[in-house]
C-alpha atoms as a PDB file:
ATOM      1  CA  UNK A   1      77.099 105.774  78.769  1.00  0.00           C
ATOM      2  CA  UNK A   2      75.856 105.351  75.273  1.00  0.00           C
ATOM      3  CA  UNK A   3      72.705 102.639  74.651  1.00  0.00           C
ATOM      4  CA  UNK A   4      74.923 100.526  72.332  1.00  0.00           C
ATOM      5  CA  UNK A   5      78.035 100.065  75.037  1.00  0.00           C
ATOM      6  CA  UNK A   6      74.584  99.021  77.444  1.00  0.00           C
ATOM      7  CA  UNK A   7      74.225  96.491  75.116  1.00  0.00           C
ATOM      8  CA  UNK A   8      77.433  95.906  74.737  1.00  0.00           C
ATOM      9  CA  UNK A   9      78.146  96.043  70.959  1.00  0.00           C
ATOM     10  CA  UNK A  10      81.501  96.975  69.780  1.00  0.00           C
ATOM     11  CA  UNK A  11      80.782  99.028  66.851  1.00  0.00           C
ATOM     12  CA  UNK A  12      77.982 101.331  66.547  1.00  0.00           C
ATOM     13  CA  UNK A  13      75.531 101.596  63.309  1.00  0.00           C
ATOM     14  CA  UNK A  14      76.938 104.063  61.018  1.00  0.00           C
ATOM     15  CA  UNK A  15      75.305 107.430  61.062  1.00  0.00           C
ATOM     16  CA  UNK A  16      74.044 107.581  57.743  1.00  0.00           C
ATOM     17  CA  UNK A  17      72.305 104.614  58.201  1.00  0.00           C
ATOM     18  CA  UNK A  18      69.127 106.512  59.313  1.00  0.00           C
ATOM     19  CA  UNK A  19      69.197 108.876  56.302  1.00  0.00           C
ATOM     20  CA  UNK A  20      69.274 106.129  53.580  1.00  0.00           C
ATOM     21  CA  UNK A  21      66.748 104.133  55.653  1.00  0.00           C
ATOM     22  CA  UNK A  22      64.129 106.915  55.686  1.00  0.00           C
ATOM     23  CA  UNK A  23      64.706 107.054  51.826  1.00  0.00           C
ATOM     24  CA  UNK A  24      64.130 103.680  51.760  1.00  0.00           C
ATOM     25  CA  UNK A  25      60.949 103.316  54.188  1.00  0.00           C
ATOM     26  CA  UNK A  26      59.127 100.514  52.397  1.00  0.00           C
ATOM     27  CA  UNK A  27      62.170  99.007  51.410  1.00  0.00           C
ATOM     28  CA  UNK A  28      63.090  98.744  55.295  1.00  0.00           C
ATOM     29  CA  UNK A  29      59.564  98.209  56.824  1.00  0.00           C
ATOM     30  CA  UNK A  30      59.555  95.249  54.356  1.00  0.00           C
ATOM     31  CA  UNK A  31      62.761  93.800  55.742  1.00  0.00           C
ATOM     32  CA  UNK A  32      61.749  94.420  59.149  1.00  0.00           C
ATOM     33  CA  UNK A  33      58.566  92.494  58.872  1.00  0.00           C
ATOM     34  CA  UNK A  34      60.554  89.471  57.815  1.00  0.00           C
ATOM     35  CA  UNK A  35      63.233  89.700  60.192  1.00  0.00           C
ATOM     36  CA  UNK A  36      60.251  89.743  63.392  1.00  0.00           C
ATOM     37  CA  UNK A  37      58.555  86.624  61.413  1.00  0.00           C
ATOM     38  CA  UNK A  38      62.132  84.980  61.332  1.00  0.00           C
ATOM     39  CA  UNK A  39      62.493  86.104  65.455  1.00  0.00           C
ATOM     40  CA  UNK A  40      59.316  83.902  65.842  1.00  0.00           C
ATOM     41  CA  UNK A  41      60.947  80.912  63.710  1.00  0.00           C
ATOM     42  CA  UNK A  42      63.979  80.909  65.240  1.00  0.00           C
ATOM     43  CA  UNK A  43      62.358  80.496  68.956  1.00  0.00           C
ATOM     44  CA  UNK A  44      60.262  78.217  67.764  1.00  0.00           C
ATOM     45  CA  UNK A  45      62.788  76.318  66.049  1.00  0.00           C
ATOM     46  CA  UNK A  46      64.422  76.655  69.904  1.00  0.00           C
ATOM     47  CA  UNK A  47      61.525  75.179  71.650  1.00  0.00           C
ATOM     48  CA  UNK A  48      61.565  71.919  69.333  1.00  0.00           C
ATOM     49  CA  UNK A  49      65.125  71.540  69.955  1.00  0.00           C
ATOM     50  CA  UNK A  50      65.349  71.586  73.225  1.00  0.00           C
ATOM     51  CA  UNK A  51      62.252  70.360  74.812  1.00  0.00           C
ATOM     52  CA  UNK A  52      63.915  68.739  78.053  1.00  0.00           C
ATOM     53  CA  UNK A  53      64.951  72.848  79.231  1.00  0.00           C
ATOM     54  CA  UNK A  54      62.056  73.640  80.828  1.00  0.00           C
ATOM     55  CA  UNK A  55      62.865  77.450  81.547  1.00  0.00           C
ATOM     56  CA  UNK A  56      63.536  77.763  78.141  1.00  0.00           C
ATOM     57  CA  UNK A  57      60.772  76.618  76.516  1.00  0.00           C
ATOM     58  CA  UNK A  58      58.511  78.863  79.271  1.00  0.00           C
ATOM     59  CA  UNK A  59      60.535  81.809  78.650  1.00  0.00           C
ATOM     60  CA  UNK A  60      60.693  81.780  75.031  1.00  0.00           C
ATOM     61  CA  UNK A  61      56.617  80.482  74.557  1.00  0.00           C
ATOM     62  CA  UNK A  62      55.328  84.109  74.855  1.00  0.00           C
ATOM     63  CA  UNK A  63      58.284  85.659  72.840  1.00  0.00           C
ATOM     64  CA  UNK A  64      56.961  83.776  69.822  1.00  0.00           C
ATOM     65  CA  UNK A  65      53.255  85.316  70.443  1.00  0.00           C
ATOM     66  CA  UNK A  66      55.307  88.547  70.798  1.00  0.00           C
ATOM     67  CA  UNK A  67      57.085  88.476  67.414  1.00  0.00           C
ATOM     68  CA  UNK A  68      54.394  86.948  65.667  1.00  0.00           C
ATOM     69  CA  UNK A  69      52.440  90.071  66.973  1.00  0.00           C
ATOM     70  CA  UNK A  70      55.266  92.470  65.635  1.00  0.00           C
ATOM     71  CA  UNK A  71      55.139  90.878  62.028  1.00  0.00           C
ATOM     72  CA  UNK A  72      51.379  91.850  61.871  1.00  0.00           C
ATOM     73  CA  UNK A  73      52.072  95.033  63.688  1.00  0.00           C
ATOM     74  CA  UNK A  74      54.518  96.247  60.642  1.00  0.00           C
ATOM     75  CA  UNK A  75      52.565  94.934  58.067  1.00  0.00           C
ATOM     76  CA  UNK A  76      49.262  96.947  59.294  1.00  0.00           C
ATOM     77  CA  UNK A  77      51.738 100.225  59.035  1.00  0.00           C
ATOM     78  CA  UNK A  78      53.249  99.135  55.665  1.00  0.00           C
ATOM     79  CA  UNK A  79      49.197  98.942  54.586  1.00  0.00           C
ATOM     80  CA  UNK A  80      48.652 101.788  55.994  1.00  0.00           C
ATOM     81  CA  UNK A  81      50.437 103.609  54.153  1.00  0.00           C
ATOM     82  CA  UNK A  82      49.735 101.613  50.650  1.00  0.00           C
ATOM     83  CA  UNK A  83      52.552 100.045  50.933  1.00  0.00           C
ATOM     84  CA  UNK A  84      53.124  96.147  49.648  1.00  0.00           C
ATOM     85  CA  UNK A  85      54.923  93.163  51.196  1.00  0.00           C
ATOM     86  CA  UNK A  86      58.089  92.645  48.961  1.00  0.00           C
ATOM     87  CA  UNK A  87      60.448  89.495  48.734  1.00  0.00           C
ATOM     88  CA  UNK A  88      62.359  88.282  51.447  1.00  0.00           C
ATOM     89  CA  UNK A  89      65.553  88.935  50.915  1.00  0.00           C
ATOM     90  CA  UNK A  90      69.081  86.999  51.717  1.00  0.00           C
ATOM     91  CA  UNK A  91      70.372  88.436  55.298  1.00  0.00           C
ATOM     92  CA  UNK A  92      73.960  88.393  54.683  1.00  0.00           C
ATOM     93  CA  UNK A  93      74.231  90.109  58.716  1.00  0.00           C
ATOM     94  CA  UNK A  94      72.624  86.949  59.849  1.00  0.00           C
ATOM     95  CA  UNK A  95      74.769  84.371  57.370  1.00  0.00           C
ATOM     96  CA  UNK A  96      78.103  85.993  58.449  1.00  0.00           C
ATOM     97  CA  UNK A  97      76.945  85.403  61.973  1.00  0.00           C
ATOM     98  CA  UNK A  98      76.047  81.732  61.533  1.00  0.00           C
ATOM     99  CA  UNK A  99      79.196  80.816  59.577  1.00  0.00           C
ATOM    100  CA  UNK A 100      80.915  81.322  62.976  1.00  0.00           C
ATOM    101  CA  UNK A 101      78.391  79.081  65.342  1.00  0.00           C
ATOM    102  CA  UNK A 102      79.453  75.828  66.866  1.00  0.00           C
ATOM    103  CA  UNK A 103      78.173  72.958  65.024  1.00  0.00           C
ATOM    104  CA  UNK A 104      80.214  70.222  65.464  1.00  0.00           C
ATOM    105  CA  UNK A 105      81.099  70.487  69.152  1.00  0.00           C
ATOM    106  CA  UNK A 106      79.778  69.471  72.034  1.00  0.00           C
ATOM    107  CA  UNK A 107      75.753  70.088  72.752  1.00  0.00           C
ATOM    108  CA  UNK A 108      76.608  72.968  75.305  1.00  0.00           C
ATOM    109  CA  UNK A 109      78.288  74.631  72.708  1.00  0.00           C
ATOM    110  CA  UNK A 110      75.847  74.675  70.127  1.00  0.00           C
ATOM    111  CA  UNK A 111      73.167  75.794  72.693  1.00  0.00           C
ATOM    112  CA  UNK A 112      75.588  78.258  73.811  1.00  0.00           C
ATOM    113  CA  UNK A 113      76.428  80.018  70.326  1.00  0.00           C
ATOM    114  CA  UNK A 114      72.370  79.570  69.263  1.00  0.00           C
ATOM    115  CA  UNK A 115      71.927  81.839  72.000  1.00  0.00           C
ATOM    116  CA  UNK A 116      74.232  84.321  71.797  1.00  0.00           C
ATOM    117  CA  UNK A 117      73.705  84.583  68.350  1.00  0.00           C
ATOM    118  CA  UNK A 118      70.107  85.406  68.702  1.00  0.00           C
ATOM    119  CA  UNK A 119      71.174  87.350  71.976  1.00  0.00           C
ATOM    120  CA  UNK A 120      73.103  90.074  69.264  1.00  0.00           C
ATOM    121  CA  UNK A 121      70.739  89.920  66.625  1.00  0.00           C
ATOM    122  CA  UNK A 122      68.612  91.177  68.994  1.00  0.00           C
ATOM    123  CA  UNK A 123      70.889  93.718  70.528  1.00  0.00           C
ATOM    124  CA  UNK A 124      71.362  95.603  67.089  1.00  0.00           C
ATOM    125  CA  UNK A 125      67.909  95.341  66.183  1.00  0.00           C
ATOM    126  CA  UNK A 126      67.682  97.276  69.210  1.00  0.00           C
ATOM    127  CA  UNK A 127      70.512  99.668  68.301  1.00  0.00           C
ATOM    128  CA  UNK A 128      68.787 100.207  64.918  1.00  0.00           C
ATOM    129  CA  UNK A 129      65.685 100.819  66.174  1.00  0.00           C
ATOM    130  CA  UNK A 130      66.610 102.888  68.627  1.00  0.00           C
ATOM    131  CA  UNK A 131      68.250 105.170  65.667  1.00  0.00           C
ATOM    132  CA  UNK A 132      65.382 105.119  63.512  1.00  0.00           C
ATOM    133  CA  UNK A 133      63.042 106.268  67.126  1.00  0.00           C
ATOM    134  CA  UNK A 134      65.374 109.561  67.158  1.00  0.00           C
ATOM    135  CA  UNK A 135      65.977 110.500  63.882  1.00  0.00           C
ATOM    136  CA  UNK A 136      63.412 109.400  61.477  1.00  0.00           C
ATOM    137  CA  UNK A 137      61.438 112.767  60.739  1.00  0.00           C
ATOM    138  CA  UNK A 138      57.785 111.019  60.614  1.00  0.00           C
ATOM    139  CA  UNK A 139      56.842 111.251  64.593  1.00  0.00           C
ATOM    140  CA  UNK A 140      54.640 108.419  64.330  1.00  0.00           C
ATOM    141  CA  UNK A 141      57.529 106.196  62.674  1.00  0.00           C
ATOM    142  CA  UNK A 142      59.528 107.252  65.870  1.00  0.00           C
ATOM    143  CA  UNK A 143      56.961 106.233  68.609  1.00  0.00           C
ATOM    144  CA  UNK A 144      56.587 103.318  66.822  1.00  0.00           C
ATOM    145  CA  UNK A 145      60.072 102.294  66.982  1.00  0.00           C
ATOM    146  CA  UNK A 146      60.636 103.636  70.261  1.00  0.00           C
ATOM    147  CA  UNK A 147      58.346 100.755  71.575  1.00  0.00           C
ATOM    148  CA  UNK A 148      59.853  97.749  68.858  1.00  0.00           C
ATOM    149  CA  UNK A 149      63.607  99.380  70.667  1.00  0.00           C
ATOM    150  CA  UNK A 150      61.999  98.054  74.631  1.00  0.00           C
ATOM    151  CA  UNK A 151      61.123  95.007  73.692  1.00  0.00           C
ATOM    152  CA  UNK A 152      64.216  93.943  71.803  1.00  0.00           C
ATOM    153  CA  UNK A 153      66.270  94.884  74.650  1.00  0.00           C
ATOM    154  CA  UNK A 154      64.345  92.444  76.761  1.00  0.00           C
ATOM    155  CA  UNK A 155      64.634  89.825  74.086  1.00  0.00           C
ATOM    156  CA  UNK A 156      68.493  90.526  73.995  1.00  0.00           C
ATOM    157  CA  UNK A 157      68.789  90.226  77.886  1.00  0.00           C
ATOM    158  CA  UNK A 158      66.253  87.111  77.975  1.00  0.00           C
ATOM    159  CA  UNK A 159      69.008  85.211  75.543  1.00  0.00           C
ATOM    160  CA  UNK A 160      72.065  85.815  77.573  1.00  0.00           C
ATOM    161  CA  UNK A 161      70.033  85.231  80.948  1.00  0.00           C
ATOM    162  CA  UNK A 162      69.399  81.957  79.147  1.00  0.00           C
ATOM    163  CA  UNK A 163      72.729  81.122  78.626  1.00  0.00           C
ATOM    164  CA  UNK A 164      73.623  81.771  81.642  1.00  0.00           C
ATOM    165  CA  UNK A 165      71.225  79.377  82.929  1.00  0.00           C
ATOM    166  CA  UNK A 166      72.408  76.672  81.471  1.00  0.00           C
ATOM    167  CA  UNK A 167      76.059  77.160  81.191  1.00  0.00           C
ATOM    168  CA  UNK A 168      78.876  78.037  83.776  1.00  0.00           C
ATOM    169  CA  UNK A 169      78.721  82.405  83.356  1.00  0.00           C
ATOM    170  CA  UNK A 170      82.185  82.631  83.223  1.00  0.00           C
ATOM    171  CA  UNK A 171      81.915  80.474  79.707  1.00  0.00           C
ATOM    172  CA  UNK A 172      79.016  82.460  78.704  1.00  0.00           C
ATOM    173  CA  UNK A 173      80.911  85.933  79.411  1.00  0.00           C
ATOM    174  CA  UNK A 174      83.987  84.546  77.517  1.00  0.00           C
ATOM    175  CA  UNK A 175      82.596  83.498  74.251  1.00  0.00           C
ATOM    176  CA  UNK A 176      80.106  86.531  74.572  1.00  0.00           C
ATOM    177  CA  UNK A 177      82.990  88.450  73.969  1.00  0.00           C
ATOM    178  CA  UNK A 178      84.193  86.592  71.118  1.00  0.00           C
ATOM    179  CA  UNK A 179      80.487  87.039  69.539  1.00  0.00           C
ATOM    180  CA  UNK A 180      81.242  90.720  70.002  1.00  0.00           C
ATOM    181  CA  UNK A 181      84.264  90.969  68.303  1.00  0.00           C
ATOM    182  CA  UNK A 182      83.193  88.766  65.383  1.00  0.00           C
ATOM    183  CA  UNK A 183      80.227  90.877  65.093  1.00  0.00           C
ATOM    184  CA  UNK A 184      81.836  94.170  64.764  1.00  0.00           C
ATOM    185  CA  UNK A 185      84.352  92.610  62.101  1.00  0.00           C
ATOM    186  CA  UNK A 186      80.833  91.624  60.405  1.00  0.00           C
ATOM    187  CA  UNK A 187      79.326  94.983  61.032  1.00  0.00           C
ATOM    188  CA  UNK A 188      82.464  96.806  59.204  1.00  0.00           C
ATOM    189  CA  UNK A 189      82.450  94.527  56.200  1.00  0.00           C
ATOM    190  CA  UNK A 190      78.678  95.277  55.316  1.00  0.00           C
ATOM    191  CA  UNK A 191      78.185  97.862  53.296  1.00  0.00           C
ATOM    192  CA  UNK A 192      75.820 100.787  54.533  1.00  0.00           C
ATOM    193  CA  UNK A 193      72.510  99.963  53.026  1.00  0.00           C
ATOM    194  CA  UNK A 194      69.296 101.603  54.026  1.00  0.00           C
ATOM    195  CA  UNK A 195      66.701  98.529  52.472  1.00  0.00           C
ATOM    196  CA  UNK A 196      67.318  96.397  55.575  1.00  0.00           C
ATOM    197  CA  UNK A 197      67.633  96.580  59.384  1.00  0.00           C
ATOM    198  CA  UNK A 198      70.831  94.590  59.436  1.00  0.00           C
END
């Protein structure tokens, strides 16, 4: 069984995504910084939301430390090799996603959708990491994304145990299916770009 059906996305990354994003290297390290500085936001952004959820706010405390920690991690590579934080740029993955949330529903359903959301932004981080671990050419590049691929799989998991924790499983494992299917229709309108992770 392949690492992306684990994970359960529909569609995987398409192959020449690797290529262009080793062409691309500060281009991509650039977008990856922001996207682990937006992973810290977002749980922060969480936490202040939804103070009353105890397990929540425990579990996702030490994930902000943890992304937080990633940011400076890819920056001290991109310096590294003389590299320079560009602009952040618009992540049309992540806006396609979020046009398709719950917002005017019932609280259960927004929580729901926040998490899954962040539960499959997660998961093809995770895909795309794993990717860049086997077929970038620079062996340090790999290791280092060999290690970034873990620990988004335990974010991804940590989100959908989340869910689960607060809402009945059998709603969680029916709208986590939707997510799926609206993310592969996402995934197949993007085109293949190497500057970005998503």
């Amino acid at each position: 069984m392949s690492k992306v059906s684990i994970l359960g996305l529909q569609l995987p990354t398409d192959p020449r995504w690797v290529n262009l994003a080793e062409i691309s290297l500060e281009e991509v390290l650039t977008d990856h910084a922001f996207c682990e500085q937006k992973a810290a936001t977002s749980c922060i952004s969480l936490i202040q939301r939804y103070p009353d959820k105890s397990m929540l706010v425990e579990e996702l405390a030490p994930i902000v430390t943890e992304e937080w920690g990633h940011f400076r991690q890819v920056l001290a590579e991109m310096k590294k090799r003389g590299y320079t934080l560009g602009k952040q740029r618009k992540d049309v993955y992540v806006n396609a996603l979020m046009l398709h949330q719950n917002k005017g529903g019932d609280p259960a359903s927004v929580l729901l959708d926040r998490l899954l959301i962040f539960a499959l932004i997660e998961a093809r981080s995770c895909e795309r990491f794993r990717l860049l671990s086997e077929g970038l050419e620079d062996d340090y590049l790999r290791e280092f994304y060999r290690k970034f691929m873990i620990s988004e799989a335990g974010h991804y998991r940590l989100f959908i145990d989340l869910a689960n924790e607060y809402l009945p499983e059998e709603r969680v494992k029916t709208r986590w299916a939707e997510w799926l299917k609206i993310e592969a229709e996402i995934i197949t309108g993007l085109e293949v770009r190497g500057d970005r992770m998503h």
